[in-house]
N, C-alpha and C. Protein backbone atom coordinates (compact mmCIF):
# COMPACT_ATOMS: atom_id res chain seq x y z
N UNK A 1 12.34 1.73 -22.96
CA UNK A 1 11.82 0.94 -21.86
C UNK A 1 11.71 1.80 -20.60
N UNK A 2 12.77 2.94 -20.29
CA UNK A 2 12.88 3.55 -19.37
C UNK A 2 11.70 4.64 -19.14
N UNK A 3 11.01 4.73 -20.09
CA UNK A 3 9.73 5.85 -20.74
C UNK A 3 8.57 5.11 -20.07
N UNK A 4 8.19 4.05 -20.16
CA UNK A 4 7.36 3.05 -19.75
C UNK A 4 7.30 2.62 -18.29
N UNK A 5 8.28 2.53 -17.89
CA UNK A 5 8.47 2.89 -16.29
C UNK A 5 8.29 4.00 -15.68
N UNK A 6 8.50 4.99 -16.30
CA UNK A 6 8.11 6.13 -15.99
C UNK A 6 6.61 6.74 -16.01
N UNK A 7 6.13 6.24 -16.95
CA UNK A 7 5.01 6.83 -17.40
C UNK A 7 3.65 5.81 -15.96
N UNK A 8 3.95 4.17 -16.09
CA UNK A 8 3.76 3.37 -14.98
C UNK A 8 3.79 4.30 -13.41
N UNK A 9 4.95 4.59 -13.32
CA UNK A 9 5.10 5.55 -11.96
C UNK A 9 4.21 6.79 -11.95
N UNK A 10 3.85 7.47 -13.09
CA UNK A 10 3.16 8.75 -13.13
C UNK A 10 1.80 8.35 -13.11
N UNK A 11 1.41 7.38 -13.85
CA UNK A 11 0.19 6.70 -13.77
C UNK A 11 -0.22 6.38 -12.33
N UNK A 12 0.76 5.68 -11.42
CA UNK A 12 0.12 4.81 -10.08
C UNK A 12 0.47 5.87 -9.33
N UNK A 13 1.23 7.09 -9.31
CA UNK A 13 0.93 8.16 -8.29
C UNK A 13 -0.35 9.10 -8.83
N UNK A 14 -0.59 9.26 -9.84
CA UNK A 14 -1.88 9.81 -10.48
C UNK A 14 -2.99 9.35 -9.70
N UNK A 15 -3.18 7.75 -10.08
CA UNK A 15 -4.31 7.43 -9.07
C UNK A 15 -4.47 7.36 -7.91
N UNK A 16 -3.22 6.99 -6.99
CA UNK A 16 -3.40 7.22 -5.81
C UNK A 16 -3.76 8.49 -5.41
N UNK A 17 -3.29 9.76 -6.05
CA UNK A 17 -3.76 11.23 -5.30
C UNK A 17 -5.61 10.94 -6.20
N UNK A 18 -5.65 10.41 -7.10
CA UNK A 18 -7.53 10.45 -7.28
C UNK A 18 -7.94 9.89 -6.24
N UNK A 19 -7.26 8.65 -5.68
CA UNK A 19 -8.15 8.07 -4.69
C UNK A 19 -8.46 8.81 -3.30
N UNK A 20 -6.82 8.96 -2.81
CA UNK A 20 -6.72 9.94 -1.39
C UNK A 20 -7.59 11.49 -1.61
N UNK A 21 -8.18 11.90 -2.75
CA UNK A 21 -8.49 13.78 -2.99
C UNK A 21 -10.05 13.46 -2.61
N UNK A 22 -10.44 12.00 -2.46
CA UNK A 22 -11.54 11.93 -2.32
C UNK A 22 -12.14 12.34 -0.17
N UNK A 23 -10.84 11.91 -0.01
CA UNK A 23 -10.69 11.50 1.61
C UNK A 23 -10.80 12.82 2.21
N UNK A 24 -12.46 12.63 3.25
CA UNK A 24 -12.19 13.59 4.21
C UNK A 24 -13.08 15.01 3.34
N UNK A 25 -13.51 14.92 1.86
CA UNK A 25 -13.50 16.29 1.41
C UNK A 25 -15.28 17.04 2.11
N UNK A 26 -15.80 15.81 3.10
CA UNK A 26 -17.18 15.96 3.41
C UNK A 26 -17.19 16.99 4.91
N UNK A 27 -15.99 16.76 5.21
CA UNK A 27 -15.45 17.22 6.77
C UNK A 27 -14.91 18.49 6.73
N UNK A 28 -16.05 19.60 7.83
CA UNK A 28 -15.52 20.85 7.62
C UNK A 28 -14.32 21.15 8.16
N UNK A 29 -13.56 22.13 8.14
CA UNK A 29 -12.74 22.60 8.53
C UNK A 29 -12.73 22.31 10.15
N UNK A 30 -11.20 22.35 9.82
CA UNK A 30 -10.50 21.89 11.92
C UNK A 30 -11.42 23.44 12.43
N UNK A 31 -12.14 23.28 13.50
CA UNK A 31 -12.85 24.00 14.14
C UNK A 31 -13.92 24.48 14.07
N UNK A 32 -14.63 24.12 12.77
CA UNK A 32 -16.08 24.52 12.43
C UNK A 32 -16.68 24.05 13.22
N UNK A 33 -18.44 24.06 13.04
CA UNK A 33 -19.01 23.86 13.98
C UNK A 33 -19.36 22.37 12.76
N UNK A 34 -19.45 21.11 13.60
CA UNK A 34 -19.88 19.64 13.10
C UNK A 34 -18.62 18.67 12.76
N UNK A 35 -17.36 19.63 13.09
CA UNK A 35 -15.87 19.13 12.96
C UNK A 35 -15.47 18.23 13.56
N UNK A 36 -15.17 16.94 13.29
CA UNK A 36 -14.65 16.35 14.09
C UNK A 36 -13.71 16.42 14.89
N UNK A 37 -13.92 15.93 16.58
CA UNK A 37 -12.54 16.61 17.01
C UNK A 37 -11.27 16.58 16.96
N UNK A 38 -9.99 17.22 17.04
CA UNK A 38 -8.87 16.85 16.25
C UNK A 38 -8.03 16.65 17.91
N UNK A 39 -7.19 15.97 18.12
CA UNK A 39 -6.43 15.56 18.98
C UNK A 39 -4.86 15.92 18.68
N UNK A 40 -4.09 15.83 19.48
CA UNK A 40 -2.71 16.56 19.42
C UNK A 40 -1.63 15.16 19.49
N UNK A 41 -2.35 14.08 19.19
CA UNK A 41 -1.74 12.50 18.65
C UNK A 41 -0.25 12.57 18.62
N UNK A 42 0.63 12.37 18.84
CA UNK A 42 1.51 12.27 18.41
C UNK A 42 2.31 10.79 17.44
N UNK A 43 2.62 10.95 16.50
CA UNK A 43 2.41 9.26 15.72
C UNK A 43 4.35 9.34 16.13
N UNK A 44 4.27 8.11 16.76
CA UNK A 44 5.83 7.44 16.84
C UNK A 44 6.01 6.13 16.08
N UNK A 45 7.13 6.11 15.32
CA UNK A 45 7.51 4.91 14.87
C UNK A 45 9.22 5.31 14.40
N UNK A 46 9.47 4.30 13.57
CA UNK A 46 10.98 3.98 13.52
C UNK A 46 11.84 4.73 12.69
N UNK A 47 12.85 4.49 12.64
CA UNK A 47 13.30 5.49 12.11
C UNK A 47 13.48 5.41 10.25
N UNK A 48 13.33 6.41 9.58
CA UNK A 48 12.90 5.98 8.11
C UNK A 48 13.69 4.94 7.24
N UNK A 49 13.07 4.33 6.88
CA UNK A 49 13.62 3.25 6.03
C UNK A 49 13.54 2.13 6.67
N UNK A 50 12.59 2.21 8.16
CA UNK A 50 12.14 1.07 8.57
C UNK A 50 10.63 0.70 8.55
N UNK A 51 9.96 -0.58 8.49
CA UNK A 51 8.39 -0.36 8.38
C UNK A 51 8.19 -0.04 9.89
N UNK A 52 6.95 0.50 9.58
CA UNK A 52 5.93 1.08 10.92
C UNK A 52 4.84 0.76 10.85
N UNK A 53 4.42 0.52 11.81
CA UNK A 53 2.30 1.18 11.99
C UNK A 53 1.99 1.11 13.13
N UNK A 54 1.29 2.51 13.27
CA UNK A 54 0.46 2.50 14.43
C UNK A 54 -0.50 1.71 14.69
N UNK A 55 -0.64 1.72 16.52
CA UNK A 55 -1.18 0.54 16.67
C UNK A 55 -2.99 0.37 16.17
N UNK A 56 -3.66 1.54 16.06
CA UNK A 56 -4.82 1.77 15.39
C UNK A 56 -4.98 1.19 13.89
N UNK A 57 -4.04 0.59 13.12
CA UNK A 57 -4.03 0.02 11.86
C UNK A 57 -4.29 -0.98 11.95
N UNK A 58 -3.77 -1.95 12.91
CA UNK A 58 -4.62 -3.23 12.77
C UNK A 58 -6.49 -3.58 12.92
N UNK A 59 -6.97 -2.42 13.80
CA UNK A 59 -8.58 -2.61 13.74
C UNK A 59 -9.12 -1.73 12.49
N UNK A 60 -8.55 -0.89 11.85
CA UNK A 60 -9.12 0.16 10.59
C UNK A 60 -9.04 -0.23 9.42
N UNK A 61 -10.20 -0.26 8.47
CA UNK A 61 -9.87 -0.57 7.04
C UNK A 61 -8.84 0.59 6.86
N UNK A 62 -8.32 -0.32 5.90
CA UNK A 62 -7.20 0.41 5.25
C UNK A 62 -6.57 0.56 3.67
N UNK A 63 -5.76 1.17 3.40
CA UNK A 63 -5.55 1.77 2.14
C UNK A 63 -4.13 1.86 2.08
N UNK A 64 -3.72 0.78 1.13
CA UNK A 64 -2.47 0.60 0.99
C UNK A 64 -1.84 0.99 -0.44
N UNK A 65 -1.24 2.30 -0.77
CA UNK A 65 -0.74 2.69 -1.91
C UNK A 65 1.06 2.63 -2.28
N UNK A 66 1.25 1.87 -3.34
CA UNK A 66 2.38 1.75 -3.83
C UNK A 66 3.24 2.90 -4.03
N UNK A 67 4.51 3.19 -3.56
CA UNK A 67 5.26 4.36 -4.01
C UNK A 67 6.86 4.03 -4.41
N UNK A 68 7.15 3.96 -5.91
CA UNK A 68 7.80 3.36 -6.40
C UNK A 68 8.75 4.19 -6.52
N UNK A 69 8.63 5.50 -6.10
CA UNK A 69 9.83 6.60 -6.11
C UNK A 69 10.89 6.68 -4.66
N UNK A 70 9.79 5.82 -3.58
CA UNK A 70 10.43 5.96 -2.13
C UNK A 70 10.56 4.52 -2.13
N UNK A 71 10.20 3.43 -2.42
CA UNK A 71 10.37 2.26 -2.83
C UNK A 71 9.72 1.84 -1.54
N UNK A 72 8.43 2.35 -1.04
CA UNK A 72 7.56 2.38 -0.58
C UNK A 72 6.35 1.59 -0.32
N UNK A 73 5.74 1.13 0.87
CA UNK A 73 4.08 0.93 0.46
C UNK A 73 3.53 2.24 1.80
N UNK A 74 2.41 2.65 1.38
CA UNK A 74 2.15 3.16 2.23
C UNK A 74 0.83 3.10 2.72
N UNK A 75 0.85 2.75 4.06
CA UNK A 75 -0.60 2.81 4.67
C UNK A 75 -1.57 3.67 4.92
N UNK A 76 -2.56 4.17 4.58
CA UNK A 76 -3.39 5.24 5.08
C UNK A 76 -4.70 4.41 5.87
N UNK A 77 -5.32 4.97 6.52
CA UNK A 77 -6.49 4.36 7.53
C UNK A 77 -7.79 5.21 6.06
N UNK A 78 -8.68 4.03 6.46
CA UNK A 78 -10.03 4.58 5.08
C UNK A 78 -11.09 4.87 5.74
N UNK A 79 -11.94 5.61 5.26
CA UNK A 79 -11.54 6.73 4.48
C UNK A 79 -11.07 8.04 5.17
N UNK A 80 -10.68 7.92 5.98
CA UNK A 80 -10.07 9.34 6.99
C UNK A 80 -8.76 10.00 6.37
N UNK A 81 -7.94 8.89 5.70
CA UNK A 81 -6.79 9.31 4.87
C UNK A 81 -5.55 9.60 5.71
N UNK A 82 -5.13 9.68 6.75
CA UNK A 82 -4.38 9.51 8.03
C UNK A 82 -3.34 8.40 7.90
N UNK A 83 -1.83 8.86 7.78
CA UNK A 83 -0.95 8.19 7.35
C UNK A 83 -1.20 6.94 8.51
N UNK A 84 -1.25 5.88 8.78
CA UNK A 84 -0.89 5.13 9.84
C UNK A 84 -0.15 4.25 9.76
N UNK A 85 1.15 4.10 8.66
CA UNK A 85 2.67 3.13 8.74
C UNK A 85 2.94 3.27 7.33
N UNK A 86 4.08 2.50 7.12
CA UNK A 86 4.80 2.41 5.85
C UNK A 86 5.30 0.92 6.19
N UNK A 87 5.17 0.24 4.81
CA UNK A 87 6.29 -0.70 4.49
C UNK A 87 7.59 -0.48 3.84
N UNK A 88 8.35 -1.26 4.00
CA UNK A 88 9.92 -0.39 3.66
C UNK A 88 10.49 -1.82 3.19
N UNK A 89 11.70 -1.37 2.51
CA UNK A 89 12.62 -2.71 2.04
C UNK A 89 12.46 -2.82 0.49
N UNK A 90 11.49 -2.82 0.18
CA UNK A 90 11.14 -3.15 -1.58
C UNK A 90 11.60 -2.76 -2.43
N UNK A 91 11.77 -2.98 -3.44
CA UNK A 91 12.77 -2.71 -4.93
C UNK A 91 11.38 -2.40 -6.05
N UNK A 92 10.93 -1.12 -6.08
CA UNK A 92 9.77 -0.62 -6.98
C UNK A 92 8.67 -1.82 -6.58
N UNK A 93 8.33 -1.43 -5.45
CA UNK A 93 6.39 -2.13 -5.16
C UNK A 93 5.57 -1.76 -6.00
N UNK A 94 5.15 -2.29 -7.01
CA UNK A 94 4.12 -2.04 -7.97
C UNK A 94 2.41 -2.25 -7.83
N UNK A 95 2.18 -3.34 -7.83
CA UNK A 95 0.90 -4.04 -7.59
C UNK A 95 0.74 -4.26 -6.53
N UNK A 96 -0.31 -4.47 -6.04
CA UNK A 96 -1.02 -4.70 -4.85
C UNK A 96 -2.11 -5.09 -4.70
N UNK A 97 -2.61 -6.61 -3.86
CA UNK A 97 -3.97 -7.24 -4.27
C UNK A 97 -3.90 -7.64 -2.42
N UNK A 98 -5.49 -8.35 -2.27
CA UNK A 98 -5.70 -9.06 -0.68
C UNK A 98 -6.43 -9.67 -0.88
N UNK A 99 -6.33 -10.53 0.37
CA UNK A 99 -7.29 -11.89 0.09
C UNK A 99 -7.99 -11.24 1.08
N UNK A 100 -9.20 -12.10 1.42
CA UNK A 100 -10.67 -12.49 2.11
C UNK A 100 -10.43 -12.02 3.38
N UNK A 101 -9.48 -12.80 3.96
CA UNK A 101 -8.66 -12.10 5.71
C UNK A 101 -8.21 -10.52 5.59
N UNK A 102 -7.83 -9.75 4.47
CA UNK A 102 -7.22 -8.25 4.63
C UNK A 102 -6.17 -8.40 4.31
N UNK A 103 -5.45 -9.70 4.45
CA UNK A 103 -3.92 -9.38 3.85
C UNK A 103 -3.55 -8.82 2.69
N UNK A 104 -2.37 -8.47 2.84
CA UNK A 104 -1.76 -7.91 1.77
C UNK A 104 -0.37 -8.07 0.66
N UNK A 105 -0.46 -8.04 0.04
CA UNK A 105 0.37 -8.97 -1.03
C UNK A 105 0.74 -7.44 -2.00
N UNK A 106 2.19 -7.56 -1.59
CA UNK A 106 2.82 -6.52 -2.71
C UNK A 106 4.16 -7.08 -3.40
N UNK A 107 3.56 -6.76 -4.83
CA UNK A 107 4.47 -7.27 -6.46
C UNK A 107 5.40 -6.31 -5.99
N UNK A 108 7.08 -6.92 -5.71
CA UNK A 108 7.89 -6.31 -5.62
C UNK A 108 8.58 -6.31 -6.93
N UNK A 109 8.51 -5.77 -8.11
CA UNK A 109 8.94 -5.73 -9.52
C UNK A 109 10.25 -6.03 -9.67
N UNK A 110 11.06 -5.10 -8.84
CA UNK A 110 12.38 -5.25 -9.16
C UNK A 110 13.34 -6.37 -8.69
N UNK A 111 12.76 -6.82 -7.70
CA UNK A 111 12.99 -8.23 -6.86
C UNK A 111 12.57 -9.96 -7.23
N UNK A 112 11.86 -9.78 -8.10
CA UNK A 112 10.78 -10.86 -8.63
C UNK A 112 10.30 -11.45 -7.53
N UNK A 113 9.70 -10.69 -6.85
CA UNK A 113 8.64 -11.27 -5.59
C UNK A 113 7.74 -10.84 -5.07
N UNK A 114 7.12 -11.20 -4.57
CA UNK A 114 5.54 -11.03 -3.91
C UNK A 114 5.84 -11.22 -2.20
N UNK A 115 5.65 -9.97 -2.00
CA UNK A 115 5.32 -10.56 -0.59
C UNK A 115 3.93 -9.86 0.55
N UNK A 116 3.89 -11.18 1.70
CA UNK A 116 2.51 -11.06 2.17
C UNK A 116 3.01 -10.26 3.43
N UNK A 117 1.70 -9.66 3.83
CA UNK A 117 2.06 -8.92 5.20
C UNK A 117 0.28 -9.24 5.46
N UNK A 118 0.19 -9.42 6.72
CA UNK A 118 -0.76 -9.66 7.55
C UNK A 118 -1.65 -8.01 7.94
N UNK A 119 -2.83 -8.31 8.07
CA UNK A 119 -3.58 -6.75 7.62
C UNK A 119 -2.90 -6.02 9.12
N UNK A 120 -2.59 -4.97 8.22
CA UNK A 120 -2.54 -3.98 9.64
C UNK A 120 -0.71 -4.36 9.96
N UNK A 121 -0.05 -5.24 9.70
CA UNK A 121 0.84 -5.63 9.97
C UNK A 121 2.18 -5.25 9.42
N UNK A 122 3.60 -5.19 10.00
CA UNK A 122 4.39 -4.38 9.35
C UNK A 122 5.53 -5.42 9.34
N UNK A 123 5.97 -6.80 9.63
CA UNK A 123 6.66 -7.44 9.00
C UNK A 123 6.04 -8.77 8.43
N UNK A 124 6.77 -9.08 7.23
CA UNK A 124 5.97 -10.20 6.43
C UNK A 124 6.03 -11.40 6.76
N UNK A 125 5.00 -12.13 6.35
CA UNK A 125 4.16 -13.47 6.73
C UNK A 125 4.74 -14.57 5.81
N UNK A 126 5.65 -13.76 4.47
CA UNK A 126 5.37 -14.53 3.32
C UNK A 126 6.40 -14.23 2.52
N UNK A 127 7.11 -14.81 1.41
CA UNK A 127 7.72 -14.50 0.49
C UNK A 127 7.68 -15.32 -0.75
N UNK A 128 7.16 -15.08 -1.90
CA UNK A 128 6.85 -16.18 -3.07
C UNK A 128 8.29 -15.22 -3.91
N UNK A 129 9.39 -15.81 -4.02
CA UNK A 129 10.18 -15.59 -5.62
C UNK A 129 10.07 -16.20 -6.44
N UNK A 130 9.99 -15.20 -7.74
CA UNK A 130 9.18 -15.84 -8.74
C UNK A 130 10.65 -16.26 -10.00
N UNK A 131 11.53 -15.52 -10.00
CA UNK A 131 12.64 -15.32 -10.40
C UNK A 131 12.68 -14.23 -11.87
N UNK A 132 11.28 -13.98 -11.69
CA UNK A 132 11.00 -13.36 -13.50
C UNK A 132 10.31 -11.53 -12.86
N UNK A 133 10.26 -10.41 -13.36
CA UNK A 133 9.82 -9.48 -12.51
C UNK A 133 7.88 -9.64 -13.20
N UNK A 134 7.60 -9.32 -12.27
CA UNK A 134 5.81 -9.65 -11.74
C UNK A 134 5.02 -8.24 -11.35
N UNK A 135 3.91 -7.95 -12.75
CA UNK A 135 3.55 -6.46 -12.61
C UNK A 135 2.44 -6.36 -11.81
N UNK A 136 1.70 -7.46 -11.37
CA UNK A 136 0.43 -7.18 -10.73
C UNK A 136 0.13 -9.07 -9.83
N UNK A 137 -0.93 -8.57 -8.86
CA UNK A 137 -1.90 -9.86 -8.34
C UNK A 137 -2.90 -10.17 -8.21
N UNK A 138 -3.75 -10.73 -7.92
CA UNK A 138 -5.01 -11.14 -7.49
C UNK A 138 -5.47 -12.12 -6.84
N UNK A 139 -6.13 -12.44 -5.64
CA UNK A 139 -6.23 -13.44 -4.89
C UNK A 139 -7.60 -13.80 -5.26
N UNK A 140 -7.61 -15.11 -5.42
CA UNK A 140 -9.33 -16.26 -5.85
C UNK A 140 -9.94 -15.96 -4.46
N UNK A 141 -10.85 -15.21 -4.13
CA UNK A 141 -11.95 -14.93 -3.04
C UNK A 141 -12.67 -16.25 -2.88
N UNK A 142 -12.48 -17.61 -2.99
CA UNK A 142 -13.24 -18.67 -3.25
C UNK A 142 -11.99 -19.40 -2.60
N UNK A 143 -11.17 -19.72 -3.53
CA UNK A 143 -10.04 -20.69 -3.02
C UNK A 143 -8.39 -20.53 -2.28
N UNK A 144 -8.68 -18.63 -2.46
CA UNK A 144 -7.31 -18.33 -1.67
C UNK A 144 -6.28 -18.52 -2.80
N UNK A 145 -6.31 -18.83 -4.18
CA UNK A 145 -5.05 -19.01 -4.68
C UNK A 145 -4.58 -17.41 -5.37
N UNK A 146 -3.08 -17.57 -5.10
CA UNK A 146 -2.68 -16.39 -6.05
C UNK A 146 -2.46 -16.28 -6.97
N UNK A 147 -3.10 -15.32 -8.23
CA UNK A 147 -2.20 -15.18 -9.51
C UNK A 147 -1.59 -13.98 -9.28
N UNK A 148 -0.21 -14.38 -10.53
CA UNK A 148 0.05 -12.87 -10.50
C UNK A 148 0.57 -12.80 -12.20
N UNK A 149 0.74 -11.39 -12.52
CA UNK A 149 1.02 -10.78 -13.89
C UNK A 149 1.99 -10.88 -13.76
N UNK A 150 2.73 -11.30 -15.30
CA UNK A 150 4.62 -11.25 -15.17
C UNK A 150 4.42 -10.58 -16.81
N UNK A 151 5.06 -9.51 -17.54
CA UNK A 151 5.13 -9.13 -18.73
C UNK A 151 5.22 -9.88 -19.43
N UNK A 152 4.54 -9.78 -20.35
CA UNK A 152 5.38 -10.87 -21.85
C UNK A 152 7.06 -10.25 -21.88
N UNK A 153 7.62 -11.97 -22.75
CA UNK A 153 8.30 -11.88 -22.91
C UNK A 153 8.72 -10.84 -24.20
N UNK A 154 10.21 -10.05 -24.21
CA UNK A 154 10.59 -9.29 -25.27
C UNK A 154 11.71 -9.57 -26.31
């Protein structure tokens, strides 16, 4: 069973670096000539193991990837790829789905719960326990309802 979790974790960091390798690869180098300009930003937030986001995350699409090794969600701004917060607290965040508004809904596996965070937003709106652990979600773009994946039973 422990192989299967593992392989799950190698899988959802796999795709996340396919998704992020895409980010940014059109943009020449810091200083070329057509470069966008780069600023000396400094990003403040809390101290680790607390959620964050800068305040630029609430107006930016965004890109929210599961990290089940830091027990993690993590925000990137799209497609620029630019860390802009973390969610924190979760017990292996697995899945991740949004409704129509941007919110965001992360399958906390090890917790048997789902919880919502408001787009751009870094404490939650929401908490569904399910009491059973829950591998994935999806929100009805029509009626707002949630499903979510729970394994068969073994």
């Amino acid at each position: 069973m422990r192989t299967v979790g593992i392989s799950r974790y190698a899988a959802s960091i796999s795709a996340a670096a396919a998704l992020l390798a895409g980010c940014g690869g059109s943009q020449p180098p810091i200083g070329a000539p057509g470069a966008m300009p780069q600023t000396a930003a400094l990003a403040v937030h809390t101290d680790r193991g607390e959620s964050w986001m800068l305040p630029e995350g609430k107006g930016a699409d965004l890109l929210y990837v599961s990290d089940g090794g830091t027990d993690d969600v993590l925000v990137f701004s799209y497609p620029q790829g630019a860390l802009v917060g973390t969610l924190s607290g979760f017990d292996n965040p697995y899945g991740l789905c949004t409704d129509v508004k941007g919110d965001v809904f992360v399958v906390n596996e090890s917790a048997d719960t789902v919880v919502e965070y408001a787009h751009g937003g870094k404490t939650p709106i929401a908490t569904l326990n399910l009491g059973t652990p829950t591998l994935a979600c999806s929100v009805d773009e029509h009626t707002g309802d949630l499903a979510v994946v729970t394994p068969p039973d073994t």
